[in-house]
Protein backbone atom coordinates (compact mmCIF):
# COMPACT_ATOMS: atom_id res chain seq x y z
CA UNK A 1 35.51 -91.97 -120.64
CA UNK A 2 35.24 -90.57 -124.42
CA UNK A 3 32.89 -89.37 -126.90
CA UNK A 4 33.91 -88.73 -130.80
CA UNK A 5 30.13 -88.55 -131.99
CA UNK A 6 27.73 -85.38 -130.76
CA UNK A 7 26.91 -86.63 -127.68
CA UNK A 8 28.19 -85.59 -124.01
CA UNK A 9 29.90 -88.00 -122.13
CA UNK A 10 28.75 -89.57 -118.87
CA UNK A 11 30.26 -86.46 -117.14
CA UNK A 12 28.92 -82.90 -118.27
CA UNK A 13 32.18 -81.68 -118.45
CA UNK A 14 34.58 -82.77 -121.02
CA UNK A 15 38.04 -81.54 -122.79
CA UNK A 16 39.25 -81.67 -126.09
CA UNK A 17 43.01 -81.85 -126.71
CA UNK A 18 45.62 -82.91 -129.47
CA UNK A 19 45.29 -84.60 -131.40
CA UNK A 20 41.70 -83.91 -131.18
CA UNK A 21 39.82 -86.73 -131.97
CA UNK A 22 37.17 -86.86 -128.92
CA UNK A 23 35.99 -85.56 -126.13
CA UNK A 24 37.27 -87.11 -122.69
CA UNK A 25 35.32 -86.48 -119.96
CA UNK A 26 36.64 -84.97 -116.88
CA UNK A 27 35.71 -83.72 -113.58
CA UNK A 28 36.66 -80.64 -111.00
CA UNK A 29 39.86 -82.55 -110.66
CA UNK A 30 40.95 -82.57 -114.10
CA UNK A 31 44.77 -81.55 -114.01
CA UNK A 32 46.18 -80.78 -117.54
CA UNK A 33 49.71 -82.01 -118.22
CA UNK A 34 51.35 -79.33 -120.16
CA UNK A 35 51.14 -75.39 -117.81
CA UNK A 36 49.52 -73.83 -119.37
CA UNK A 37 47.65 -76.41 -121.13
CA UNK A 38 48.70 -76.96 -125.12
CA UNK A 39 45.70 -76.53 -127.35
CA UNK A 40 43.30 -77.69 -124.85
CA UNK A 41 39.79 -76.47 -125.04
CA UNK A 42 36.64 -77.35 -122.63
CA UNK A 43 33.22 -77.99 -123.45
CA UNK A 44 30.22 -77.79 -120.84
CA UNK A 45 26.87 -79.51 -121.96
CA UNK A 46 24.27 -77.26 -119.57
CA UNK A 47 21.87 -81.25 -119.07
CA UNK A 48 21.93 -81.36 -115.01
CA UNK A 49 20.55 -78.49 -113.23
CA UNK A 50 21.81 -80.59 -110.25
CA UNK A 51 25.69 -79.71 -110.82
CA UNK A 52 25.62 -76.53 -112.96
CA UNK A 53 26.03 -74.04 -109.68
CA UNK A 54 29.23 -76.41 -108.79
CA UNK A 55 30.32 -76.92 -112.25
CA UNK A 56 29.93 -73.00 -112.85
CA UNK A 57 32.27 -72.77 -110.00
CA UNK A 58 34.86 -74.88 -110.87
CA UNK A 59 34.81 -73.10 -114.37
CA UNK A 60 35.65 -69.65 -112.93
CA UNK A 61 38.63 -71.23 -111.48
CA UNK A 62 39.81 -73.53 -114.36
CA UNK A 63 43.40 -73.65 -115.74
CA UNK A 64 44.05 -70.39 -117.43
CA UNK A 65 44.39 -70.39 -121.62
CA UNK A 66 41.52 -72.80 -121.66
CA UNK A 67 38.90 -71.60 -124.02
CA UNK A 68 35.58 -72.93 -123.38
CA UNK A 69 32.34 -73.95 -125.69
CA UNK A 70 29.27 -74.20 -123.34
CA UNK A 71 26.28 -76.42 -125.25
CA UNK A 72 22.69 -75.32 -124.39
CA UNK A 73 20.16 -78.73 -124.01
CA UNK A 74 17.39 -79.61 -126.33
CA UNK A 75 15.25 -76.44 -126.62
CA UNK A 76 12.41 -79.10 -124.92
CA UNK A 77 15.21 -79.11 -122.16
CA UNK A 78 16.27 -75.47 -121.88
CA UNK A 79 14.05 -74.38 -118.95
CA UNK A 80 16.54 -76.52 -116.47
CA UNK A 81 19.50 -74.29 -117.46
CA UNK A 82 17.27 -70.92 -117.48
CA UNK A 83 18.45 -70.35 -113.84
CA UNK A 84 22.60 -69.87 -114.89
CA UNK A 85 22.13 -68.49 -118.47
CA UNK A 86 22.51 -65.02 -117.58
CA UNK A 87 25.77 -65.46 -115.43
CA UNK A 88 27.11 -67.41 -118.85
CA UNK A 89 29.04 -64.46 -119.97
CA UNK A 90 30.71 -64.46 -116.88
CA UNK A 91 33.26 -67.70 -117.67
CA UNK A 92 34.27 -65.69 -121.14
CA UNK A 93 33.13 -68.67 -123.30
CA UNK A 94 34.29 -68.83 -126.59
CA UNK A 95 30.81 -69.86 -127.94
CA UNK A 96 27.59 -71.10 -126.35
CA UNK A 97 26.48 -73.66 -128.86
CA UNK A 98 22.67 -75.18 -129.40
CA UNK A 99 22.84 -79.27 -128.95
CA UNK A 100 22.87 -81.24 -132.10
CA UNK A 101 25.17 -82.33 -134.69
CA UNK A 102 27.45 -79.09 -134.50
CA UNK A 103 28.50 -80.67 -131.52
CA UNK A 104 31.55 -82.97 -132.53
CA UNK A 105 34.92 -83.55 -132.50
CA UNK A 106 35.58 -82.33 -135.37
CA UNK A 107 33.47 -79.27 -135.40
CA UNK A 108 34.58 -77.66 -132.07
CA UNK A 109 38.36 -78.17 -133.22
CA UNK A 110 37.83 -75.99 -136.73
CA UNK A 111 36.00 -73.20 -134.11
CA UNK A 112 39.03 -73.89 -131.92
CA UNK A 113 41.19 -72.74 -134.97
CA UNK A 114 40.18 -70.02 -135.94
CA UNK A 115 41.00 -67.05 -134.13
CA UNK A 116 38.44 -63.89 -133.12
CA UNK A 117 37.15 -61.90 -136.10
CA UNK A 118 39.30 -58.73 -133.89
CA UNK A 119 42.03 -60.94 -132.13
CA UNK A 120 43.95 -57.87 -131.03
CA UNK A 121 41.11 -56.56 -128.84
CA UNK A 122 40.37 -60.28 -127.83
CA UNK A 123 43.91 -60.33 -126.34
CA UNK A 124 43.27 -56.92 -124.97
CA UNK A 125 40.40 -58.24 -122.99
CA UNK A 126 41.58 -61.16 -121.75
CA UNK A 127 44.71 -59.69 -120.51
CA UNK A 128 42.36 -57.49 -118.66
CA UNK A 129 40.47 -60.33 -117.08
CA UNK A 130 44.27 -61.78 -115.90
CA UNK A 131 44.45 -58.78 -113.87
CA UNK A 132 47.54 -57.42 -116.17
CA UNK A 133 46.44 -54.62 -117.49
CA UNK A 134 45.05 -52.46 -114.54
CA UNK A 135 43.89 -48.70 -116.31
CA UNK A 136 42.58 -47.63 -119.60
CA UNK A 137 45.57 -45.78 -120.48
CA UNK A 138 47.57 -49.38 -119.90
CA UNK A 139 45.28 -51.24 -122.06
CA UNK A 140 44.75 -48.35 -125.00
CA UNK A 141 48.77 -48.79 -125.01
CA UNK A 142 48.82 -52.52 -125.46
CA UNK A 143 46.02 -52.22 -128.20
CA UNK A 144 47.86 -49.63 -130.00
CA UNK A 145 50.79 -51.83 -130.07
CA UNK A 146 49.03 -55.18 -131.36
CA UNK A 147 46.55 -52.62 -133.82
CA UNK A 148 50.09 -51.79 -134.88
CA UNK A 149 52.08 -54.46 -135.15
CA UNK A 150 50.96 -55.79 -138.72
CA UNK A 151 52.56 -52.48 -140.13
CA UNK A 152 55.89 -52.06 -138.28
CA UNK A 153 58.56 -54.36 -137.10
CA UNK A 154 60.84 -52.17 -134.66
CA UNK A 155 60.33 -50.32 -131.66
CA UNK A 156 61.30 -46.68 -133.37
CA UNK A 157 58.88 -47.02 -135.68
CA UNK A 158 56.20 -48.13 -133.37
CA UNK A 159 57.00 -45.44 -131.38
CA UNK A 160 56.72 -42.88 -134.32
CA UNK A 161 53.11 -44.16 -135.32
CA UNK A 162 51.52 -43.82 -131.96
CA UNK A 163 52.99 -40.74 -131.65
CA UNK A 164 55.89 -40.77 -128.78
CA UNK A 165 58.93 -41.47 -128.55
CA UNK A 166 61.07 -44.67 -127.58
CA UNK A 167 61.96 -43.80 -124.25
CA UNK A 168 58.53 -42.80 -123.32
CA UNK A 169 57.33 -45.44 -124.64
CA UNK A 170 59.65 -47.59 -122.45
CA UNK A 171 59.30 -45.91 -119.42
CA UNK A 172 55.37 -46.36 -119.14
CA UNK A 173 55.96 -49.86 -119.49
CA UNK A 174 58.97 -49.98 -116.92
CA UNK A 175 57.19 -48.40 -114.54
CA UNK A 176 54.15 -50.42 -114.28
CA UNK A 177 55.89 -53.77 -114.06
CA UNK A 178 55.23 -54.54 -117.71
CA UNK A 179 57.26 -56.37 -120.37
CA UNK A 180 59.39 -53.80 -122.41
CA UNK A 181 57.48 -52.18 -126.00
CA UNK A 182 59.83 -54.79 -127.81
CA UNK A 183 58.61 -57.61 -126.38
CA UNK A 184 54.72 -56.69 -126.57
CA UNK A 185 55.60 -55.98 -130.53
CA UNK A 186 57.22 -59.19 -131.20
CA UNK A 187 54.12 -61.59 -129.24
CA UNK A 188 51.76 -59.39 -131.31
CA UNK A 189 53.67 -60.41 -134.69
CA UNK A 190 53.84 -64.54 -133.22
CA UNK A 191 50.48 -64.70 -132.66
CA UNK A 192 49.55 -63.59 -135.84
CA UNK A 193 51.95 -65.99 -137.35
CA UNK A 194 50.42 -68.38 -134.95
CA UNK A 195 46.93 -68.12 -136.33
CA UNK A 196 48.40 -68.22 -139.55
CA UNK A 197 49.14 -71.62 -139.20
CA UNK A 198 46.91 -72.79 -137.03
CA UNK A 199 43.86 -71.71 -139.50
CA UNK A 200 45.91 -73.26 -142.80
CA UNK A 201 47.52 -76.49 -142.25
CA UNK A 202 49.64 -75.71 -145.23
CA UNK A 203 50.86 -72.36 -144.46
CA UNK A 204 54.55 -72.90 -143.88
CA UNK A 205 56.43 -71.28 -140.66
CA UNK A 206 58.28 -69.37 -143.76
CA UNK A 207 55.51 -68.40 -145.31
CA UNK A 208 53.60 -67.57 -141.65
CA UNK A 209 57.26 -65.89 -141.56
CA UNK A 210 57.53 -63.69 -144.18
CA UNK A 211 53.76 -62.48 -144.31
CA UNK A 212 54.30 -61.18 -140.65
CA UNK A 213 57.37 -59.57 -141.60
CA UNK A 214 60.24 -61.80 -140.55
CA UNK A 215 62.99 -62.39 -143.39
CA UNK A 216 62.50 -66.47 -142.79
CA UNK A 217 61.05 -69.22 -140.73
CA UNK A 218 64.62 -69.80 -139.30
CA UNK A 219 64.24 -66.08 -137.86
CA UNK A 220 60.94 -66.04 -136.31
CA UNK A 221 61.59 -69.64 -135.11
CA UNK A 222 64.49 -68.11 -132.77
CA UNK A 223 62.00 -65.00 -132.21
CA UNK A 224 59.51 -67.68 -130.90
CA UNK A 225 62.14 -69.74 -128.81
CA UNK A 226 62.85 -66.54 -126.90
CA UNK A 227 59.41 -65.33 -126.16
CA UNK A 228 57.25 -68.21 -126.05
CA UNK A 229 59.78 -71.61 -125.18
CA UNK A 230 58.66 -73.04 -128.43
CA UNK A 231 59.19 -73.74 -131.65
CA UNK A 232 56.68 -74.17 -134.64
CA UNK A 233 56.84 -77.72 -135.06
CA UNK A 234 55.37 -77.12 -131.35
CA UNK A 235 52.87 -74.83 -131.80
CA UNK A 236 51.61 -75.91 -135.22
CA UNK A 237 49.17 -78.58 -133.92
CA UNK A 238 48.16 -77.15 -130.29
CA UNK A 239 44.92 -75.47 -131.39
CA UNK A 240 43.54 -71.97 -129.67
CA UNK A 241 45.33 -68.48 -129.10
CA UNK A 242 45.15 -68.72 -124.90
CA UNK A 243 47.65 -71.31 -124.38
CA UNK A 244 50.00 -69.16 -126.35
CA UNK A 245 49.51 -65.65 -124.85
CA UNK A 246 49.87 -67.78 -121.27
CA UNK A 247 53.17 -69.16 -122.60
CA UNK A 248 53.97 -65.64 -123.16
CA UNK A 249 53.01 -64.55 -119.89
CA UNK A 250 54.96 -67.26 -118.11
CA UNK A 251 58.30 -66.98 -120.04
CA UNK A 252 58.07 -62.81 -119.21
CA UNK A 253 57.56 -64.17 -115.48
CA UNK A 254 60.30 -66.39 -115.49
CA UNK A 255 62.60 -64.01 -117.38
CA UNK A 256 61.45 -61.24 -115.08
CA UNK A 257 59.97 -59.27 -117.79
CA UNK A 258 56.76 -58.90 -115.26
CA UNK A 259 56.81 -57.51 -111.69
CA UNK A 260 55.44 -60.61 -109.94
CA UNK A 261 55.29 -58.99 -106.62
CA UNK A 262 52.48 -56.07 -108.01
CA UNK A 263 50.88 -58.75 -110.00
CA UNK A 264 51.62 -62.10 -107.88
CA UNK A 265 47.84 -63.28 -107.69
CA UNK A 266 47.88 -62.85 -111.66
CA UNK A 267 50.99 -64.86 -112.42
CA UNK A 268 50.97 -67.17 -109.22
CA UNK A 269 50.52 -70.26 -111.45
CA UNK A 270 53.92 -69.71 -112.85
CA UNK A 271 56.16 -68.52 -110.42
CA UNK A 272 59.18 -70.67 -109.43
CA UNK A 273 59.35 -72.87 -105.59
């Protein structure tokens, strides 16, 4: 079942995925085909009190790197969703919307595109809801690193501007099971070149490229093969930042980069049979 105009379709649960033209509805068996799922984004109309508590549910659970818009009813409506409201915040949506005609297609994939106004600390946070980053110290480390990574592009001087040195620096990472300093520095230049592209259709992978600090496309293309299993011409028109730090997550997994014994229930979804 589909739905291109404002209004839900028969199920109150739908997804939105390239090339973005409508929402299809789906239900608590919905099984995306790409893991994790490429540029796919969820959107939760709050009109049946009768399923919300399940619905809710099956939310907490969904796929991982699936951003979600949750759409409030009719303010004549609202009282029926009063009851779940305040557990919302809970399923980290990316927006709770009011119903009308902000509700498209359309609309939902230009939110879907543009990344947080702090996307650093947005990547902070969500690694911390994954269960990866496990102590303050950890996650002041990783935010230093992304906070960092517009200004430097090597390891030395990364080290130098948070004031340690390389080995350290490597060493805290070792020994908590985490990818090494390099590898944290080069996702946090990506994804910027990532939203780059994503937010300008006609920003270039050179230009994304160069403005991130990588001599060429050609270069960061490579960079991006390594870390993420994809190229550009990939990424370009899979919408969102989620999908692409869980690509990240499950090439470190499958690389080894990540101790999946200390953080198994975290990276379960993408370890090997």
């Amino acid at each position: 079942m589909a739905a291109s105009m404002h209004h839900a379709p028969e199920s109150n649960l739908a997804v939105l995925s390239p090339p973005y033209e409508q929402f299809v509805g789906i239900n608590h068996e919905w099984d995306p085909v790409h893991h994790p799922p490429r540029g796919a984004a969820i959107v939760w109309w709050l009109i049946d009190g009768a399923s919300q508590e399940s619905d809710f549910h099956w939310l907490s659970r969904r796929p991982h790197g699936v951003p979600l818009f949750v759409v409030l009813p009719h303010p004549s409506k609202l009282r029926q969703a009063m009851p779940i409201l305040p557990y919302i915040n809970a399923l980290a949506p990316r927006a709770i919307l009011p119903a009308g005609p902000l509700i498209s297609a359309h609309n939902i994939t230009s939110m879907l595109r543009l990344p947080p106004g702090q996307l650093h600390s947005a990547v902070v946070s969500y690694l911390c809801r994954r269960d990866l980053l496990r102590s303050a110290e950890t996650r002041n480390h990783v935010l230093r690193i992304f906070s960092a990574a517009s200004e430097v592009t090597s390891v030395t001087r990364l080290a130098k501007k948070i004031a340690t040195s390389r080995r350290t620096l490597g060493r805290r990472f070792e020994v908590l099971g985490l990818p090494v300093p390099s590898h944290w520095l080069q996702f946090a230049r990506l994804l910027r070149a990532v939203t780059y592209m994503h937010m300008d259709s006609n920003v270039t992978a050179h230009k994304a490229a160069v403005r991130v600090g990588y001599p060429d496309g050609f270069t960061m293309s490579n960079q991006m093969k390594r870390l993420l299993d994809c190229r550009p011409s990939e990424i370009r028109g899979c919408y969102g930042w989620e999908w692409i730090v869980e690509q990240w997550i499950m090439c470190e997994v499958r690389s080894g980069g990540i101790d999946t014994i200390r953080y198994r229930s975290a990276v379960a979804p993408y370890l090997r049979s």
